[in-house]
N, C-alpha and C. Protein backbone atom coordinates (compact mmCIF):
# COMPACT_ATOMS: atom_id res chain seq x y z
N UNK A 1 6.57 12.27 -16.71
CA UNK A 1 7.27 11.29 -15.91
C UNK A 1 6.28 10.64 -14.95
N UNK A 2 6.49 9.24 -14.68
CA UNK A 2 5.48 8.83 -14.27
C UNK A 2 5.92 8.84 -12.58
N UNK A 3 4.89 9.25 -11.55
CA UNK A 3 5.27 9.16 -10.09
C UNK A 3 4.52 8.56 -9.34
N UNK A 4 4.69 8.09 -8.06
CA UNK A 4 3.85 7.51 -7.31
C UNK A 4 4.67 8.24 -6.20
N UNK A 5 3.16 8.79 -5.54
CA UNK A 5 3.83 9.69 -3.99
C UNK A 5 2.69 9.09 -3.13
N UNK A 6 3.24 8.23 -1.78
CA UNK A 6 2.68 8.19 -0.71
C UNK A 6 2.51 9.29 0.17
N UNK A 7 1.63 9.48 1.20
CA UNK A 7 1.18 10.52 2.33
C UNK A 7 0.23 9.89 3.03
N UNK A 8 0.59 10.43 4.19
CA UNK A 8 -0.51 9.75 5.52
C UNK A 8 0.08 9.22 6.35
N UNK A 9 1.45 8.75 6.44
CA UNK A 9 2.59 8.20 7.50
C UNK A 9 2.70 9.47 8.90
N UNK A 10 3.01 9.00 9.90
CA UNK A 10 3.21 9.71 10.76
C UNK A 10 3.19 8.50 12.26
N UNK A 11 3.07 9.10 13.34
CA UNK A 11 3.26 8.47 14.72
C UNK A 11 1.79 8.43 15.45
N UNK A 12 1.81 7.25 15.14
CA UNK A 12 0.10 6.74 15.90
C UNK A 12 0.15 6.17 17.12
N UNK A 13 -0.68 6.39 17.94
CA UNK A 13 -0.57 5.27 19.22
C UNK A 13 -1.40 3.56 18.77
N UNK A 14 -1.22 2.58 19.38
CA UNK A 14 -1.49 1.32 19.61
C UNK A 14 -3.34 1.40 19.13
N UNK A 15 -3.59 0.57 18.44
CA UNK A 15 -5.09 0.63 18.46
C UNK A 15 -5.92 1.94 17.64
N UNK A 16 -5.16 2.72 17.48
CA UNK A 16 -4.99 3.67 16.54
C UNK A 16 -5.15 3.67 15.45
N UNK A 17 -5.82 4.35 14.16
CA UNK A 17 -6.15 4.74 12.81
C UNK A 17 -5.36 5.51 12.25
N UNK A 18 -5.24 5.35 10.99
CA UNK A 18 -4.59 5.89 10.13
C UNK A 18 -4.74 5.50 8.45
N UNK A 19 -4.66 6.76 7.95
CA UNK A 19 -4.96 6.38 6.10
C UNK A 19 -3.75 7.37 5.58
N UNK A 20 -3.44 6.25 4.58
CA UNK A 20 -2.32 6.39 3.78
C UNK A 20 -2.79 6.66 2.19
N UNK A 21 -2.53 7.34 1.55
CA UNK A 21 -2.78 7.50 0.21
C UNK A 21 -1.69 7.50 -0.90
N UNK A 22 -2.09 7.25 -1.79
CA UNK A 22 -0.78 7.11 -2.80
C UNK A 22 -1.27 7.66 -4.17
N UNK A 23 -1.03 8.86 -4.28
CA UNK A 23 -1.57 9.46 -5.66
C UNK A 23 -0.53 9.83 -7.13
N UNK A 24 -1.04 9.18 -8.08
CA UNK A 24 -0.45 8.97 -9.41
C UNK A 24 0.08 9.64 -10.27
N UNK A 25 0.73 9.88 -10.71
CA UNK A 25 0.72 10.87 -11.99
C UNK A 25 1.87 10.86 -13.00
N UNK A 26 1.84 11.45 -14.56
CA UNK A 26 2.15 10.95 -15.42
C UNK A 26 1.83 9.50 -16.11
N UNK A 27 0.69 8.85 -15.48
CA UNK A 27 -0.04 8.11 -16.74
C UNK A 27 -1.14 7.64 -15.65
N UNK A 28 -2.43 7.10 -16.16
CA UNK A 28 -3.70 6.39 -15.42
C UNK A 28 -3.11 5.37 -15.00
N UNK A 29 -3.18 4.71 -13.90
CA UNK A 29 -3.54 3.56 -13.49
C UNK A 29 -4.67 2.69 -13.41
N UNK A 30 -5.63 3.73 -14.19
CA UNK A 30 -7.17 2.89 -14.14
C UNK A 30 -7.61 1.81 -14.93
N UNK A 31 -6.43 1.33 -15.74
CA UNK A 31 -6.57 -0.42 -16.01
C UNK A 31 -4.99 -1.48 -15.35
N UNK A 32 -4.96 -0.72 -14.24
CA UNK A 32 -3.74 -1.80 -13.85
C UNK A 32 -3.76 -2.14 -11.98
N UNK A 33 -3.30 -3.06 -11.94
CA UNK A 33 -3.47 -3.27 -10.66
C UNK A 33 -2.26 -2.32 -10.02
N UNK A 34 -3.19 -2.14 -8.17
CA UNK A 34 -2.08 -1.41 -7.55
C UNK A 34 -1.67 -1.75 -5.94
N UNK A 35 -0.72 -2.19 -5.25
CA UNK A 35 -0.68 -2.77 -4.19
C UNK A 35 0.15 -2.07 -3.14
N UNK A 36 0.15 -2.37 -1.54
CA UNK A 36 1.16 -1.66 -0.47
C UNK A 36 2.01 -2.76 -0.26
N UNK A 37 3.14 -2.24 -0.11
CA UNK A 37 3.97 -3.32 0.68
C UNK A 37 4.50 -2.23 2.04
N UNK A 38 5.08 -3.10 2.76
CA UNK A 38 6.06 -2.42 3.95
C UNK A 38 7.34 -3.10 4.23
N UNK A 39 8.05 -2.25 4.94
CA UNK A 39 9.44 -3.01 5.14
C UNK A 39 9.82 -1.88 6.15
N UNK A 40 10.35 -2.84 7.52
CA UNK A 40 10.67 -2.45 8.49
C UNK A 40 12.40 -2.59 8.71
N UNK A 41 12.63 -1.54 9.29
CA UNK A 41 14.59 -2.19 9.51
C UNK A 41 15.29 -3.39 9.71
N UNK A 42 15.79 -3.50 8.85
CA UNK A 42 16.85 -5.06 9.03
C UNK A 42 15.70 -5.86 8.08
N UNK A 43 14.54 -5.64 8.01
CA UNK A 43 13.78 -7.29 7.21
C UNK A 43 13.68 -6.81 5.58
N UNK A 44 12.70 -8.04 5.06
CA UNK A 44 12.92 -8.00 3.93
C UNK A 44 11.39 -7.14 3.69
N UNK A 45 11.06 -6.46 2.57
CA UNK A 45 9.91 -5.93 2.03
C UNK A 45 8.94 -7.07 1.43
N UNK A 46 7.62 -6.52 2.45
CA UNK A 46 6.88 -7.51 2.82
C UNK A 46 5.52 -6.93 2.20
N UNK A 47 4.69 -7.70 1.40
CA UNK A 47 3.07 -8.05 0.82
C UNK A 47 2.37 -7.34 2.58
N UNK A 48 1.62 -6.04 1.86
CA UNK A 48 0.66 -5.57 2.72
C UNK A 48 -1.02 -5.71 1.76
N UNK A 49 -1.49 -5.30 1.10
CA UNK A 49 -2.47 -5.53 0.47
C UNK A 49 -2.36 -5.11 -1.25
N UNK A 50 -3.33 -5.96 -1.95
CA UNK A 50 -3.37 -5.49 -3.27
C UNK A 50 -4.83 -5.04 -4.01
N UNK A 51 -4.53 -4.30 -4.86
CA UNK A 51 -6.35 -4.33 -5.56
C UNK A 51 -6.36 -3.78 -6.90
N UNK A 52 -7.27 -5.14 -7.40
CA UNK A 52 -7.35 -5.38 -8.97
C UNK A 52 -7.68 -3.53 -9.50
N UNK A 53 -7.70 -3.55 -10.99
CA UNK A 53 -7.92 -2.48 -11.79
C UNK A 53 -9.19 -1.81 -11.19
N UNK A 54 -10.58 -2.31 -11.08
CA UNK A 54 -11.84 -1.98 -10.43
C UNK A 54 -11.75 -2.04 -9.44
N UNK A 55 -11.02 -2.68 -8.69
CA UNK A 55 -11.27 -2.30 -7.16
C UNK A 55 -12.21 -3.88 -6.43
N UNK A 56 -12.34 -4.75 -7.90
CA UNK A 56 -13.42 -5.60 -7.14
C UNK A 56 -13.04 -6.77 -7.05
N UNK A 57 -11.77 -6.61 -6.33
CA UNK A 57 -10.83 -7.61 -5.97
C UNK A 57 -9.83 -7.39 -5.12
N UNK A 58 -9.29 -7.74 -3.82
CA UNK A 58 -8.82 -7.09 -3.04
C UNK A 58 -7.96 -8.41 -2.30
N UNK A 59 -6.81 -8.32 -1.57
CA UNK A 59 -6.21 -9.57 -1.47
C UNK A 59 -5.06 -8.81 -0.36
N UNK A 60 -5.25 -9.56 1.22
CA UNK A 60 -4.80 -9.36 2.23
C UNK A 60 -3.45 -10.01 2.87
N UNK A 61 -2.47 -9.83 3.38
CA UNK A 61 -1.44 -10.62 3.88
C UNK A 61 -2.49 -10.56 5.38
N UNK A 62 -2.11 -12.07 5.52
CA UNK A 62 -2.83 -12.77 6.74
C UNK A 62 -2.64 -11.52 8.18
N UNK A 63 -1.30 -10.65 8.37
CA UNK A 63 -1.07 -10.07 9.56
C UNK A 63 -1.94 -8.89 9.51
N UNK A 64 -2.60 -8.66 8.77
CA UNK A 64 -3.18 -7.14 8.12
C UNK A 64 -4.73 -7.57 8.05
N UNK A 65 -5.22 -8.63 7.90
CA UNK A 65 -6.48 -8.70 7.66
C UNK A 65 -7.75 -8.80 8.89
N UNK A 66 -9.05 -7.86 8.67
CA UNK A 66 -9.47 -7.19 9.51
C UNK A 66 -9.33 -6.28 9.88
N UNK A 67 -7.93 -5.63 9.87
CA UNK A 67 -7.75 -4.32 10.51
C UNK A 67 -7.43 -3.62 9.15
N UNK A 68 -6.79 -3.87 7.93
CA UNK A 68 -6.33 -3.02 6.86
C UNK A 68 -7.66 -2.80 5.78
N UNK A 69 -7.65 -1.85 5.12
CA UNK A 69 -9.43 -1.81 3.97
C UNK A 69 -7.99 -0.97 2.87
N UNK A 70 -7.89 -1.71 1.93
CA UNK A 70 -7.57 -1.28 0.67
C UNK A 70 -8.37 -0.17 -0.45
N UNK A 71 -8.65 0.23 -0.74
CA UNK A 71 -9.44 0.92 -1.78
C UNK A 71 -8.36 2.08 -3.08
N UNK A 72 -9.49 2.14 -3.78
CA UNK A 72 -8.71 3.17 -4.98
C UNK A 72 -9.99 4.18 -5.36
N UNK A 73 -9.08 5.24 -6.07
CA UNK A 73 -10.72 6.22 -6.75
C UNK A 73 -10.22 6.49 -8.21
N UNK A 74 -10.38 5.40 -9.24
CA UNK A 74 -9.68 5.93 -10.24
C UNK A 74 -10.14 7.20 -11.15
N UNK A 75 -10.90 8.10 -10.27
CA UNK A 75 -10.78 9.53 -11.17
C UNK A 75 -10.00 9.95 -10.60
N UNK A 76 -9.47 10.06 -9.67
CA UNK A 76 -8.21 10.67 -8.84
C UNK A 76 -7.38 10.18 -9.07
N UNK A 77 -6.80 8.82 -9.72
CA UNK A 77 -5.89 8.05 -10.16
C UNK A 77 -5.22 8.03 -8.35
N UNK A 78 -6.14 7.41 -7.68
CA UNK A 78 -5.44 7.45 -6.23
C UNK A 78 -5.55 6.35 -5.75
N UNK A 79 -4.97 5.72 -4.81
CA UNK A 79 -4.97 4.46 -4.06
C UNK A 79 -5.03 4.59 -2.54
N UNK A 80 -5.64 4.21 -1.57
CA UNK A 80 -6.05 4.43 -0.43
C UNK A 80 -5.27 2.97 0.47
N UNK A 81 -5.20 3.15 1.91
CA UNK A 81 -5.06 1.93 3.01
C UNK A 81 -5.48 2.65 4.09
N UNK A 82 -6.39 1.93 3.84
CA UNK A 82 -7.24 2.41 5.70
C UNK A 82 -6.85 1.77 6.74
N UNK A 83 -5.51 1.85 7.69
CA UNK A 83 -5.47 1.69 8.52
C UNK A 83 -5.96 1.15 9.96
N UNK A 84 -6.81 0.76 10.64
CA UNK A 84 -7.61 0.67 11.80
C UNK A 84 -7.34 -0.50 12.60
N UNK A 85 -7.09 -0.09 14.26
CA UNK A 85 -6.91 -1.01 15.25
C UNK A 85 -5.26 -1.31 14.78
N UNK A 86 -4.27 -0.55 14.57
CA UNK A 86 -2.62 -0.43 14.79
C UNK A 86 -2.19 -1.00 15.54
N UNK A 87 -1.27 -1.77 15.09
CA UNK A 87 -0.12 -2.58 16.34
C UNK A 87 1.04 -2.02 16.22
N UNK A 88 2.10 -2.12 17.35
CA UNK A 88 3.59 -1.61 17.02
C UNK A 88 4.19 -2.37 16.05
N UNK A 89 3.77 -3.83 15.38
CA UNK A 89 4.43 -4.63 14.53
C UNK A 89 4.17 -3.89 13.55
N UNK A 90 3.16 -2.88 13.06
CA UNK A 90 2.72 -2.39 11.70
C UNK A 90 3.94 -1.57 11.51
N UNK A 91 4.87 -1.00 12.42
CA UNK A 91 5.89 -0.06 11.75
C UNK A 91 6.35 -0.21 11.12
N UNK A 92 6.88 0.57 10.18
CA UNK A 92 7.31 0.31 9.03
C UNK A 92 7.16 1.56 7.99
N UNK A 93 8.18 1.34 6.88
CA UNK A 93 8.25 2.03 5.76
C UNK A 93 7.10 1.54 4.52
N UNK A 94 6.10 2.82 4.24
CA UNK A 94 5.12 1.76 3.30
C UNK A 94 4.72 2.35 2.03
N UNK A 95 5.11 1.83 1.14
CA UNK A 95 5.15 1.39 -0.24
C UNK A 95 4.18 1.38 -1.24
N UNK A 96 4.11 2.19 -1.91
CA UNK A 96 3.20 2.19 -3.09
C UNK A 96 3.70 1.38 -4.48
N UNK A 97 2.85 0.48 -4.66
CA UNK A 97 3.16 0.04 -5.98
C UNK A 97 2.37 -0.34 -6.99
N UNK A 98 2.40 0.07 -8.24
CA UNK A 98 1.30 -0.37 -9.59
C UNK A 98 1.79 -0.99 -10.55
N UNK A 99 0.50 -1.66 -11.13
CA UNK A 99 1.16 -1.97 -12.42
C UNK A 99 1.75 -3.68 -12.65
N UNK A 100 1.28 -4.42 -12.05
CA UNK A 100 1.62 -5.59 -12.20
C UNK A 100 2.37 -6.50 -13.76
N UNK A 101 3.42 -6.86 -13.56
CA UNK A 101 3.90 -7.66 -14.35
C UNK A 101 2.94 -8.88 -14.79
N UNK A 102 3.30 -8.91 -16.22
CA UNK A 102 2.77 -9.71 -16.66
C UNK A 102 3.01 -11.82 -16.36
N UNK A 103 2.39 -12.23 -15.92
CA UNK A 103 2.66 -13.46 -14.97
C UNK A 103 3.33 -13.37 -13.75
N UNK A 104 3.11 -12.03 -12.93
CA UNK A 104 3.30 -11.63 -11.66
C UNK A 104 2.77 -12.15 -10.46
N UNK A 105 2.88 -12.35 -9.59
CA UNK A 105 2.02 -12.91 -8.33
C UNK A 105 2.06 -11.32 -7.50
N UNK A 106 0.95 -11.22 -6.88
CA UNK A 106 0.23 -9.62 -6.29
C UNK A 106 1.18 -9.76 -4.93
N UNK A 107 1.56 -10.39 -4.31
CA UNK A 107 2.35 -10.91 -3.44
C UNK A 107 4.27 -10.67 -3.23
N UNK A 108 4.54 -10.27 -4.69
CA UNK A 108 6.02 -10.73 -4.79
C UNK A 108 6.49 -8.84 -5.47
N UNK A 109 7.33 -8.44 -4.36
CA UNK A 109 7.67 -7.46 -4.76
C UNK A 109 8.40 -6.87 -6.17
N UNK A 110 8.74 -7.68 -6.27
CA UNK A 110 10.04 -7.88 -7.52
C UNK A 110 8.80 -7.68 -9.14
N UNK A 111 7.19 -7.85 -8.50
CA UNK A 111 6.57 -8.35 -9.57
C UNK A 111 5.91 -6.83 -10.45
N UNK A 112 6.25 -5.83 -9.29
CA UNK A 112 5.64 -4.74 -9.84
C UNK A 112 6.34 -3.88 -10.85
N UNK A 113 6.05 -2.66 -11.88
CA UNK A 113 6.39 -1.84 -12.36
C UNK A 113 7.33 -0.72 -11.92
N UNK A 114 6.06 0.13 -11.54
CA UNK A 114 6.14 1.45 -10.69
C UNK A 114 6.26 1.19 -8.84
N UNK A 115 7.15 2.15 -8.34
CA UNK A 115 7.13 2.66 -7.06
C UNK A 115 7.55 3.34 -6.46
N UNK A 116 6.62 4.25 -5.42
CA UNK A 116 6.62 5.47 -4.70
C UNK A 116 8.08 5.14 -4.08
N UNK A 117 8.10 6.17 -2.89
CA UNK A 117 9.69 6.58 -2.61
C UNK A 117 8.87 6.11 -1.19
N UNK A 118 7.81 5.71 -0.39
CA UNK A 118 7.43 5.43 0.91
C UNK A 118 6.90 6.75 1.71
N UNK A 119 6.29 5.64 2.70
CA UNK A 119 5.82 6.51 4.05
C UNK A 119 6.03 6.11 5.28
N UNK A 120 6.23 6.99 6.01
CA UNK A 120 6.58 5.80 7.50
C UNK A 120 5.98 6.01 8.58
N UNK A 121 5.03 5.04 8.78
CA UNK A 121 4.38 4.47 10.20
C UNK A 121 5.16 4.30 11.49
N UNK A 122 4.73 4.79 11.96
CA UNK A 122 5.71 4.66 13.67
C UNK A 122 4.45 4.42 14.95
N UNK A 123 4.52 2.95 15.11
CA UNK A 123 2.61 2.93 16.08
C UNK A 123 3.47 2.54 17.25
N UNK A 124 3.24 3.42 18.43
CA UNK A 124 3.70 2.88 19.25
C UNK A 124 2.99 2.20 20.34
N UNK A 125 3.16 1.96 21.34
CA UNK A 125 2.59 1.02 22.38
C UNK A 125 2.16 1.73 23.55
């Protein structure tokens, strides 16, 4: 069965670090793309970062960039978000997803395959 489990959520202060991981199992992800989203109470689930099959392609939502570093290790079949310099806007429930649809945009939730059950960020001020 195929799973995606996030870990690394917890209660950070402001300005604060944090890494989130999302590790695979029941099939490779090492030819498919894999991306975060988040979604906070009441809004809609929102484009946090994505990254191609190699890793050598990487693609930021404007509120995240500078402070978020995407990465993957595909012998671990794992996916990484490096966290750094946290705002309280980052809270949120956050989302593992792989596997891009075919004529998908990396951007559009609806576009992925697979996804984790979340993690939740709580940065406070």
């Amino acid at each position: 069965q195929v799973q995606l489990v996030e870990s690394g959520g917890g209660l950070v202060q402001a300005g604060g670090s944090l890494r989130l991981s999302c590790a695979a199992s029941g099939r490779t992800f090492s030819s498919s793309a894999m991306g975060w989203f988040r979604q906070a109470p009441g809004t809609e689930r929102e484009f946090v970062a994505a990254i191609s099959w190699n890793g050598g392609t990487k693609y930021y939502a404007d509120s995240v960039k500078g402070r978020f570093t995407i990465s993957r290790d595909n012998a671990k079949n794992t996916m990484y978000l490096q966290m750094d310099n946290v705002k309280p806007e980052d809270t949120a429930l956050y989302y593992c997803a792989a596997d891009l649809g075919s004529g998908g945009s990396y951007s559009g939730s609806t576009a992925w395959n697979y996804w984790g059950q979340g993690t939740q960020v709580t940065v406070s001020s």
